[in-house]
C-alpha atoms as a PDB file:
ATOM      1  CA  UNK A   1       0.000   0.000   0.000  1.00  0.00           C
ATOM      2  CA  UNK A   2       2.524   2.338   0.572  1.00  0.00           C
ATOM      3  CA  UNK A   3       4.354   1.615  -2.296  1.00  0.00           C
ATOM      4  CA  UNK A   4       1.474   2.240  -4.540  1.00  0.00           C
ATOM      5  CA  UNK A   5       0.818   5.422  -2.471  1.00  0.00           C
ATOM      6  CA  UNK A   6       4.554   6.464  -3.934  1.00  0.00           C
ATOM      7  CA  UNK A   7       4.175   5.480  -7.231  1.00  0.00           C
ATOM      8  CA  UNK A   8       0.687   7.269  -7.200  1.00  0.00           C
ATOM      9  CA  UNK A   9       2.025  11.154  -5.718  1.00  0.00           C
ATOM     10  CA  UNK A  10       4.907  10.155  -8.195  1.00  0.00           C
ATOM     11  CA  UNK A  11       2.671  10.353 -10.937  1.00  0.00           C
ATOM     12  CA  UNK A  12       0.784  12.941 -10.099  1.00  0.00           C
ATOM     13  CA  UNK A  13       3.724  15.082  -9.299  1.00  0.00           C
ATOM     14  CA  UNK A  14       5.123  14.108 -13.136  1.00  0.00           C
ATOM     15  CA  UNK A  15       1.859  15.043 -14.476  1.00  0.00           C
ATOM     16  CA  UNK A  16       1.743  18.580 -12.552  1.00  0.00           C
ATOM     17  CA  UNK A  17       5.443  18.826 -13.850  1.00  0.00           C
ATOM     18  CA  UNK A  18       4.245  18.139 -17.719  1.00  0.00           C
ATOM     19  CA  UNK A  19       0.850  20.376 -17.744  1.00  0.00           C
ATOM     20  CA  UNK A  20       3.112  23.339 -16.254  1.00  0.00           C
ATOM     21  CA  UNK A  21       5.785  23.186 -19.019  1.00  0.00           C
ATOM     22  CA  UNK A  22       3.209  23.016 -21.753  1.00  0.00           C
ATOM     23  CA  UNK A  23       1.326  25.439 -20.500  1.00  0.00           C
ATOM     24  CA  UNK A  24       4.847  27.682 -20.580  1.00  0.00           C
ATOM     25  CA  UNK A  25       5.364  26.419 -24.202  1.00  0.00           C
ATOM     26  CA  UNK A  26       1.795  27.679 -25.078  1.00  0.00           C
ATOM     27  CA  UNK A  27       2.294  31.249 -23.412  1.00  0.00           C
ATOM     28  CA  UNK A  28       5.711  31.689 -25.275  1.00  0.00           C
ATOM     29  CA  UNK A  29       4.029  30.510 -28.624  1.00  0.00           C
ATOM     30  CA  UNK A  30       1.384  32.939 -28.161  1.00  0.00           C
ATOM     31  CA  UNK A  31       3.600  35.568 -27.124  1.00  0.00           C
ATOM     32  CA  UNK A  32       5.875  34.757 -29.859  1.00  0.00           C
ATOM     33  CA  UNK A  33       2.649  34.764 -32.542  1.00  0.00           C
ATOM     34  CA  UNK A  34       1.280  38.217 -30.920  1.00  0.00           C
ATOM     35  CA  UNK A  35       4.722  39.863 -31.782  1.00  0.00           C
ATOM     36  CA  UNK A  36       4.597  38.542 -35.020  1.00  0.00           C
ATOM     37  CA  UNK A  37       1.122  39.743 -35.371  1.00  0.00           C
ATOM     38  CA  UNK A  38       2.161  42.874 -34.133  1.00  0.00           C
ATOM     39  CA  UNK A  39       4.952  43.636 -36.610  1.00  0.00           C
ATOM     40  CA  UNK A  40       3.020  42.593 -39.252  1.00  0.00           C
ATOM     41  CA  UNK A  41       0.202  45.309 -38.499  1.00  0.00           C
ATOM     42  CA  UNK A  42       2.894  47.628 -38.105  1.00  0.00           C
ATOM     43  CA  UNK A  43       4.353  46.585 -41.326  1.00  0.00           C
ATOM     44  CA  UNK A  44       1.167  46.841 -42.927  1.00  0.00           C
ATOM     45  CA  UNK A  45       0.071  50.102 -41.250  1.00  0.00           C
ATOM     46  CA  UNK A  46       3.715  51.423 -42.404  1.00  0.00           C
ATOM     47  CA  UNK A  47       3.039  50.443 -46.308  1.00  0.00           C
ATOM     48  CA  UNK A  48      -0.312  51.619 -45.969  1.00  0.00           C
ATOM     49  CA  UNK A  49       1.050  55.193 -44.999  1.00  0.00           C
ATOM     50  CA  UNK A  50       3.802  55.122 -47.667  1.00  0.00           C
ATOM     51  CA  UNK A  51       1.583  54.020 -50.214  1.00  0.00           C
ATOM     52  CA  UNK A  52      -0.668  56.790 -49.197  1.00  0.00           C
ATOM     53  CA  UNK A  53       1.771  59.300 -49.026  1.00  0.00           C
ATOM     54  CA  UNK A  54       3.331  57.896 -52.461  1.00  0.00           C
ATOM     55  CA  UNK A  55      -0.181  58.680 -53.989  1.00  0.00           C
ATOM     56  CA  UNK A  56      -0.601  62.185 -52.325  1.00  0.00           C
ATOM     57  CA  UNK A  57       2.837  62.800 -53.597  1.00  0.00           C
ATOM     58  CA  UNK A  58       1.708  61.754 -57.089  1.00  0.00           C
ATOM     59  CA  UNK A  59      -1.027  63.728 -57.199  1.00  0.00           C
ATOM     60  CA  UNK A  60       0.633  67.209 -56.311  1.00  0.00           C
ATOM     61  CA  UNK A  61       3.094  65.702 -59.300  1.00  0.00           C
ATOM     62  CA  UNK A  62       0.192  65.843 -61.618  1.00  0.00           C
ATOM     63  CA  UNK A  63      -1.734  68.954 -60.244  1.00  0.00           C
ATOM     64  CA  UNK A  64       1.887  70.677 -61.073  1.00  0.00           C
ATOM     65  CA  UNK A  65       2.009  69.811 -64.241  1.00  0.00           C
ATOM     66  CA  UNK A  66      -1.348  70.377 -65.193  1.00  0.00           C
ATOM     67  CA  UNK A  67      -0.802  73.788 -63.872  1.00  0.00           C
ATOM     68  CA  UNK A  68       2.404  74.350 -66.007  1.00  0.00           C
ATOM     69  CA  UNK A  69       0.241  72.968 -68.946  1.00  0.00           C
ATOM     70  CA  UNK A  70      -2.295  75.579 -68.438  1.00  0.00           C
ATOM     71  CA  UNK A  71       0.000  78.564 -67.536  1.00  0.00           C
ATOM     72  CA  UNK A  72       1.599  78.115 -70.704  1.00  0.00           C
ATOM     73  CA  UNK A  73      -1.558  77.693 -72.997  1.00  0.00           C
ATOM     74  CA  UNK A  74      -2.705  81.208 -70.820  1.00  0.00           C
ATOM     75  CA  UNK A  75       0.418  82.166 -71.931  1.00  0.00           C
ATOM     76  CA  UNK A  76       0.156  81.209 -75.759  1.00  0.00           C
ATOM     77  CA  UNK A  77      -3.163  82.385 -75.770  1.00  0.00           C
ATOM     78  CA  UNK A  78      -2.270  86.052 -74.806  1.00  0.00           C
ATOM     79  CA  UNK A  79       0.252  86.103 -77.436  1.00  0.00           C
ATOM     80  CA  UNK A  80      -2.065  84.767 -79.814  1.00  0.00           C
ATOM     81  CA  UNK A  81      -4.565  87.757 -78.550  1.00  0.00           C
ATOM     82  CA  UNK A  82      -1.599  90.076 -78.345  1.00  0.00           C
ATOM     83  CA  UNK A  83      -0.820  89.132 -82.459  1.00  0.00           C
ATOM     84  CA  UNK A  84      -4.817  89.398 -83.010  1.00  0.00           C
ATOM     85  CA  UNK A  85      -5.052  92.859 -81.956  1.00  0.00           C
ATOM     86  CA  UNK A  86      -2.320  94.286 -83.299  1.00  0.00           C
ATOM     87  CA  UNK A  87      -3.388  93.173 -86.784  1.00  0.00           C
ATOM     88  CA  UNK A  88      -6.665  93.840 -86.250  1.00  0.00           C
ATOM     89  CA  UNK A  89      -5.272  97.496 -84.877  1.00  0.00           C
ATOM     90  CA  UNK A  90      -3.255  97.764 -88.326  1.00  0.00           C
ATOM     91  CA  UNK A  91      -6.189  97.003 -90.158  1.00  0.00           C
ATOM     92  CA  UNK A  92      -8.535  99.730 -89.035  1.00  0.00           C
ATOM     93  CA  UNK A  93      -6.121 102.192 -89.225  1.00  0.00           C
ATOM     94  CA  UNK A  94      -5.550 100.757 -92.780  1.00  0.00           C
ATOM     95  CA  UNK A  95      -9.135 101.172 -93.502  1.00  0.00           C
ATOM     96  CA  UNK A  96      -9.042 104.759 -91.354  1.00  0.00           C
ATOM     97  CA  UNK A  97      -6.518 105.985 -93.469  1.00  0.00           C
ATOM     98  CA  UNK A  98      -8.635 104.789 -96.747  1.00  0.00           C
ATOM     99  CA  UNK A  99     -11.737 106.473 -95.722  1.00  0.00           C
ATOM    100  CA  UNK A 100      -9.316 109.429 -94.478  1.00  0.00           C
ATOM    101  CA  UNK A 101      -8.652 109.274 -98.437  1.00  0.00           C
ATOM    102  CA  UNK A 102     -12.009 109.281 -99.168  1.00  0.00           C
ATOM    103  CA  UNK A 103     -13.040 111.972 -97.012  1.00  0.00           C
ATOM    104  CA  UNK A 104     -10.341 114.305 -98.031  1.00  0.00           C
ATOM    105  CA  UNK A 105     -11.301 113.528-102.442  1.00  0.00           C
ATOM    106  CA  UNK A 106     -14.651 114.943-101.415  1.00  0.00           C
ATOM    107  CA  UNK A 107     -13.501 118.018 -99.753  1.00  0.00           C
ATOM    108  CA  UNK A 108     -10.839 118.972-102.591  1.00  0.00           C
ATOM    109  CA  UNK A 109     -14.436 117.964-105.000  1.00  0.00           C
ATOM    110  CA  UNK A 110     -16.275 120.688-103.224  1.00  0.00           C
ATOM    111  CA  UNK A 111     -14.030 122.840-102.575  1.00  0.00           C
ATOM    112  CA  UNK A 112     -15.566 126.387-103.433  1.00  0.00           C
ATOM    113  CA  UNK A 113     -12.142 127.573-105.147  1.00  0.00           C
ATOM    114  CA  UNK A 114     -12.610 125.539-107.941  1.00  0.00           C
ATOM    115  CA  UNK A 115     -14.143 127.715-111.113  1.00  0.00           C
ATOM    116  CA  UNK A 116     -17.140 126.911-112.271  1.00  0.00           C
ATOM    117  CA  UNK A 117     -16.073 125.756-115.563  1.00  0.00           C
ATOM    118  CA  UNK A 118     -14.053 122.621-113.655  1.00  0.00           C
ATOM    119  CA  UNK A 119     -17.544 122.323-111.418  1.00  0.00           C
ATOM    120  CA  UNK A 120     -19.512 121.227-114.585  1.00  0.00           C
ATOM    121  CA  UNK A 121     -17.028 119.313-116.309  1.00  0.00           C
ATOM    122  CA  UNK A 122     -16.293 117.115-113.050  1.00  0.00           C
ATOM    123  CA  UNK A 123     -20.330 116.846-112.958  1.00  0.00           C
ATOM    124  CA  UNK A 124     -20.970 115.553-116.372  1.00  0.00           C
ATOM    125  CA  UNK A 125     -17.967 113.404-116.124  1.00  0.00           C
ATOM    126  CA  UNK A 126     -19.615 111.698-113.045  1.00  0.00           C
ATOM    127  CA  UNK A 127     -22.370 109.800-115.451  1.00  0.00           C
ATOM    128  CA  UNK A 128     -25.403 108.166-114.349  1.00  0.00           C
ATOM    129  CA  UNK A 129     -26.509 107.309-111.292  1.00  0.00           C
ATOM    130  CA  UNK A 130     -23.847 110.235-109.851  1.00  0.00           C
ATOM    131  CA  UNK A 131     -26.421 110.903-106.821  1.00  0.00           C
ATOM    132  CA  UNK A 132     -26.534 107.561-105.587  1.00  0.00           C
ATOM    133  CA  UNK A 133     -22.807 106.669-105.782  1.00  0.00           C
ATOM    134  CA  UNK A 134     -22.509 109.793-103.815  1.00  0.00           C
ATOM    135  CA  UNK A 135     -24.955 108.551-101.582  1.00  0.00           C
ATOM    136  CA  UNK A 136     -23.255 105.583-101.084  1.00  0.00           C
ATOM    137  CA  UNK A 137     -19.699 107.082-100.367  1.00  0.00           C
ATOM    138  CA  UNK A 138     -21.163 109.293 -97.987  1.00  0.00           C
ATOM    139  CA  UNK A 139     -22.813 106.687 -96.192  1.00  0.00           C
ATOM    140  CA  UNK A 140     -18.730 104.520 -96.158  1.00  0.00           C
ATOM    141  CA  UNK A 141     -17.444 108.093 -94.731  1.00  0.00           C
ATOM    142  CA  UNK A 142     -19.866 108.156 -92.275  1.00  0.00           C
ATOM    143  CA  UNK A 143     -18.472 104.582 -91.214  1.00  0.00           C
ATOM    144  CA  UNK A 144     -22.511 103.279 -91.488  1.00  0.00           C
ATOM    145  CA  UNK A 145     -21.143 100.426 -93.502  1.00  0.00           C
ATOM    146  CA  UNK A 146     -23.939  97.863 -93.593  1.00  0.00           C
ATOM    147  CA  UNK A 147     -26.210 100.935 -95.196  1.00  0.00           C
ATOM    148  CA  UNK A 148     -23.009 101.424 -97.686  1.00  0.00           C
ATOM    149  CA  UNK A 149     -22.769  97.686 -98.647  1.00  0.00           C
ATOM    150  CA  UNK A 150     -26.068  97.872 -99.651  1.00  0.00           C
ATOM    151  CA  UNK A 151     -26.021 101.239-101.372  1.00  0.00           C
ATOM    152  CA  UNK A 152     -22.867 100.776-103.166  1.00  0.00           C
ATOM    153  CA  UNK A 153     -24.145  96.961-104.128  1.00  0.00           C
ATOM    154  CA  UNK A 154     -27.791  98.909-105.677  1.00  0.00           C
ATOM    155  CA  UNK A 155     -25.746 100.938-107.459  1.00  0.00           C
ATOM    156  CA  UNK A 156     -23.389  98.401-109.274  1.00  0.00           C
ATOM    157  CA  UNK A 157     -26.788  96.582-109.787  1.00  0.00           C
ATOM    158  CA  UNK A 158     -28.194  99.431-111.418  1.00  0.00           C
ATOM    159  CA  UNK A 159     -25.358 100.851-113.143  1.00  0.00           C
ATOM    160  CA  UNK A 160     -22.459  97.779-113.954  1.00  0.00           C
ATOM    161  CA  UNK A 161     -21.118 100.192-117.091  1.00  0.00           C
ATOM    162  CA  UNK A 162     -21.264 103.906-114.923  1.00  0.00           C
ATOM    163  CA  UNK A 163     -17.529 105.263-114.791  1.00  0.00           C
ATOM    164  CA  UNK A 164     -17.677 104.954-110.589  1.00  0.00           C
ATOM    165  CA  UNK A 165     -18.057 101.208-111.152  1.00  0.00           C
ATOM    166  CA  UNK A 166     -14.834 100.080-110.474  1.00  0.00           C
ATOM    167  CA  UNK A 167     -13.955 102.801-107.795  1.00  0.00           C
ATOM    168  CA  UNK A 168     -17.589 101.652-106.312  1.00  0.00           C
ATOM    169  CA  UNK A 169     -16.771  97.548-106.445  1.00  0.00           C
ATOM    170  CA  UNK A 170     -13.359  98.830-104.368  1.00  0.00           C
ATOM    171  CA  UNK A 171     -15.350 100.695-101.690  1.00  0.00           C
ATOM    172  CA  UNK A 172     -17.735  97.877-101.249  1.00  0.00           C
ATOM    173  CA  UNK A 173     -14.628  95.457-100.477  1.00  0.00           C
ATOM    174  CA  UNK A 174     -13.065  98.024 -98.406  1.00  0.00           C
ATOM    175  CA  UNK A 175     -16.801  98.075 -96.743  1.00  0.00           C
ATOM    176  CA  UNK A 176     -16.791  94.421 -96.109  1.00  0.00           C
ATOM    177  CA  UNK A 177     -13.720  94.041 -94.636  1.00  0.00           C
ATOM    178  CA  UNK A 178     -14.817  97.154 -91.777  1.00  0.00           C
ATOM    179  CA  UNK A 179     -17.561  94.520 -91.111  1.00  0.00           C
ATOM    180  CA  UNK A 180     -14.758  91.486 -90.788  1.00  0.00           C
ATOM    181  CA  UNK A 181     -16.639  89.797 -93.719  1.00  0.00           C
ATOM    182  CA  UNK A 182     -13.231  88.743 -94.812  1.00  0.00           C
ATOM    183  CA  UNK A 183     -14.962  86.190 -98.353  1.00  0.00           C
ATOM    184  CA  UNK A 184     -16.527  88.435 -99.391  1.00  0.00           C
ATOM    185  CA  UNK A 185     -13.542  91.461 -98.969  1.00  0.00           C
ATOM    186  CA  UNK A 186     -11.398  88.574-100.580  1.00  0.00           C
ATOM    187  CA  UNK A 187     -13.748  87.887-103.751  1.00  0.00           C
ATOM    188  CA  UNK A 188     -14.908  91.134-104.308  1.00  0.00           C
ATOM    189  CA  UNK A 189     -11.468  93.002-104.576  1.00  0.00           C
ATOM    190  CA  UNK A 190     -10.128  89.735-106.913  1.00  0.00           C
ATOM    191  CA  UNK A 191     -12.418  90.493-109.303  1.00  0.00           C
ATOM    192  CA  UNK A 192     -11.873  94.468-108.997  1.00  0.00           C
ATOM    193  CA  UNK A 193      -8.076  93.226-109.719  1.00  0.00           C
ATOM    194  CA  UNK A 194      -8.879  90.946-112.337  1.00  0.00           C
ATOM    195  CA  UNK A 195     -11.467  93.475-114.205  1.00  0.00           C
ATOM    196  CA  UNK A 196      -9.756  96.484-113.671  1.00  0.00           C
ATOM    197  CA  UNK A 197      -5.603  95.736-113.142  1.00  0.00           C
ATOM    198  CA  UNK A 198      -4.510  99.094-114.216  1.00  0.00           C
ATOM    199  CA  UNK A 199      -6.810 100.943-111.905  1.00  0.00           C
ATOM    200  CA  UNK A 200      -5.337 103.194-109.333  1.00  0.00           C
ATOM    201  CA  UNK A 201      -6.591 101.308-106.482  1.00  0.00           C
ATOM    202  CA  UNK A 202      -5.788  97.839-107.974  1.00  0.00           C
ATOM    203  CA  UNK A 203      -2.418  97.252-105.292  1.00  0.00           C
ATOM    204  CA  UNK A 204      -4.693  98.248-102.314  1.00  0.00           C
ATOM    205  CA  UNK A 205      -7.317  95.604-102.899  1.00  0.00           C
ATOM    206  CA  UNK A 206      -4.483  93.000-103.883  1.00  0.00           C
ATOM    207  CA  UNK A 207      -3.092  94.314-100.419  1.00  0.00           C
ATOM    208  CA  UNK A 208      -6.295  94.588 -98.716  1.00  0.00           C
ATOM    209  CA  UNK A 209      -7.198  90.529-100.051  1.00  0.00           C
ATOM    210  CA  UNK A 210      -3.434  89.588 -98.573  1.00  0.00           C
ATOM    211  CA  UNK A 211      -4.730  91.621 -95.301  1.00  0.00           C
ATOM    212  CA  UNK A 212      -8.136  89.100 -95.083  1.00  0.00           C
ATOM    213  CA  UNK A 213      -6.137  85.940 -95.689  1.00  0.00           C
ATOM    214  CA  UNK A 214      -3.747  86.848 -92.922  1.00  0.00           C
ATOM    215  CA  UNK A 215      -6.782  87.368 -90.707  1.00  0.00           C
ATOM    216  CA  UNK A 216      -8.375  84.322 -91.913  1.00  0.00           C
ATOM    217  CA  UNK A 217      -5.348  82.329 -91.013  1.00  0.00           C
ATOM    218  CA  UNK A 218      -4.685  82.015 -94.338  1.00  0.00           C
ATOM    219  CA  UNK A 219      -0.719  82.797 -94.021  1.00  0.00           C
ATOM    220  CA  UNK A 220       0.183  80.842 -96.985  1.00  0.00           C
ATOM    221  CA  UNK A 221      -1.917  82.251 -99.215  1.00  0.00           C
ATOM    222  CA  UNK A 222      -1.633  85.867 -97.870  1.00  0.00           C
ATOM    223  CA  UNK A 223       2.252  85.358 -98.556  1.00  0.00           C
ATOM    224  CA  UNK A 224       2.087  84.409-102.183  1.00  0.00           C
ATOM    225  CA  UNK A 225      -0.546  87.619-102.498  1.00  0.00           C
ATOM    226  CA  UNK A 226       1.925  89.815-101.083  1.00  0.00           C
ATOM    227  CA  UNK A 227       4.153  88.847-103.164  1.00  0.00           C
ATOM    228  CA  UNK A 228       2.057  88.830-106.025  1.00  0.00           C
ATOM    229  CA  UNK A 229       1.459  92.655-105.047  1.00  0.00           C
ATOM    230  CA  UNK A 230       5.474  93.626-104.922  1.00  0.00           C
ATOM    231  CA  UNK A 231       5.268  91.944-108.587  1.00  0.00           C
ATOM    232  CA  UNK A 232       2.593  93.663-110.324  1.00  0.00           C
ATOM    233  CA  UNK A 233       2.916  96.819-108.264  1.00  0.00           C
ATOM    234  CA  UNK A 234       6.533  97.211-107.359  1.00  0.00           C
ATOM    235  CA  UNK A 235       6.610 101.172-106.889  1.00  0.00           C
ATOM    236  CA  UNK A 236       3.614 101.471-104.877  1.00  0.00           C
ATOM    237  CA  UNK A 237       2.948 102.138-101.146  1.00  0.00           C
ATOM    238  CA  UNK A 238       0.820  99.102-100.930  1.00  0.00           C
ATOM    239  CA  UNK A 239       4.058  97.282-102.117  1.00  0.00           C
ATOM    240  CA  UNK A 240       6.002  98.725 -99.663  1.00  0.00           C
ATOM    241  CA  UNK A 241       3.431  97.682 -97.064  1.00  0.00           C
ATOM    242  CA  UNK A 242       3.185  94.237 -98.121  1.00  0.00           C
ATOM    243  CA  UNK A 243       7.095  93.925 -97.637  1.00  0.00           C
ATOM    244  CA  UNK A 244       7.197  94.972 -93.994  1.00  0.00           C
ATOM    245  CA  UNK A 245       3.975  92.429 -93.958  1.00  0.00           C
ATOM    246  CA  UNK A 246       6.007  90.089 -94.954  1.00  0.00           C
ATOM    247  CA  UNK A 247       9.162  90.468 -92.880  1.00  0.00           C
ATOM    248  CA  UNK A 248       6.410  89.969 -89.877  1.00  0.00           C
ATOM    249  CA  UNK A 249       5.619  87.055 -90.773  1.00  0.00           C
END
């Protein structure tokens, strides 16, 4: 009896040993796992943020570029407005000092000096349908140039064969163009050139149709009419203006 009351607290004392040292074994495994666990999350949490930051990072990237895209098209777009405006400033002061022209042929007309005698000869000279070319003209120096388009288009309607024809089919170009109709400018001043090449106005309205290309965006062909112009029309001022024309462009 007492020897199996030995062998028994033997036992038990063996199995109290081996539950207590697997019981330490599990504690260090799980301590061991949470650790693990732990620096994994704080691995993850750590790419997380870099990833994160990597993205942010990106973005400003893009939202920089996209800001030097658009400062520069601001920037090509006031030049472009800059280059409009100028031409468009050269042109009215083209067309000013045309009408300026105009204005000042009517003055010297009336001027009270002349003798009677030159009075009625410039009178019948004028020809039919003097009143309403007249008309018209005064309506272009008034700068009222959709009344002058159609009172100077009446009039070539009414009288194709008067002497003011060609002078009128000029000043209705010259009209269109005021109005930034740039076709028509363009068509109506090649056929003044074509119908009536030795005319005095004839290297304006070549001029004036390289002037509506340019403004058209036509460069090209506004080129090869300036050059055209300096050709035909080497001595006159409208040659000399197409060659600083060119040299702008």
């Amino acid at each position: 009896m007492n020897r199996i009351a030995i062998s028994s607290a033997l036992l038990l004392t063996l199995a109290g040993c081996a539950s207590t040292s697997d019981l330490e074994a599990t504690r260090r495994q799980l301590d061991l796992v949470n650790q693990q666990a732990t620096t994994r999350i704080a691995a993850v949490e750590t790419k997380l943020s870099n990833d994160k930051l990597l993205e942010m990072v990106n973005q400003v990237d893009t939202l920089k570029a996209e800001v030097a895209k658009l400062r520069g098209d601001v920037e090509v777009l006031n030049y472009n407005l800059q280059t409009t405006q100028k031409r468009q400033n050269d042109l009215y002061n083209d067309l000013d000092g045309r009408l300026g022209k105009l204005e000042g042929a009517a003055s010297s007309k009336q001027d009270a000096s002349q003798p009677a005698a030159a009075q009625q000869q410039a009178a019948a000279g004028d020809g039919q349908g003097a009143p309403d070319y007249d008309k018209a003209l005064n309506l272009l120096r008034a700068r009222d140039f959709p009344n002058s388009i159609n009172a100077l288009g009446a009039f070539l309607q009414q009288n194709p064969q008067a002497p003011q024809a060609a002078e009128a089919s000029y000043w209705l170009g010259v009209a269109h163009t005021a109005l930034r109709q740039y076709d028509a400018a363009i068509e109506i001043h090649r056929r003044f050139v074509e119908q009536y090449p030795n005319n005095h106005f004839a290297p304006d309205a070549l001029r004036n149709i390289g002037n509506c290309q340019r403004e058209l965006g036509q460069v090209d062909q506004a080129k090869n009419t300036y050059r055209r112009l300096i050709k035909l029309y080497p001595k006159s001022d409208a040659a000399l203006k197409a060659k600083q024309a060119l040299a702008r462009m």
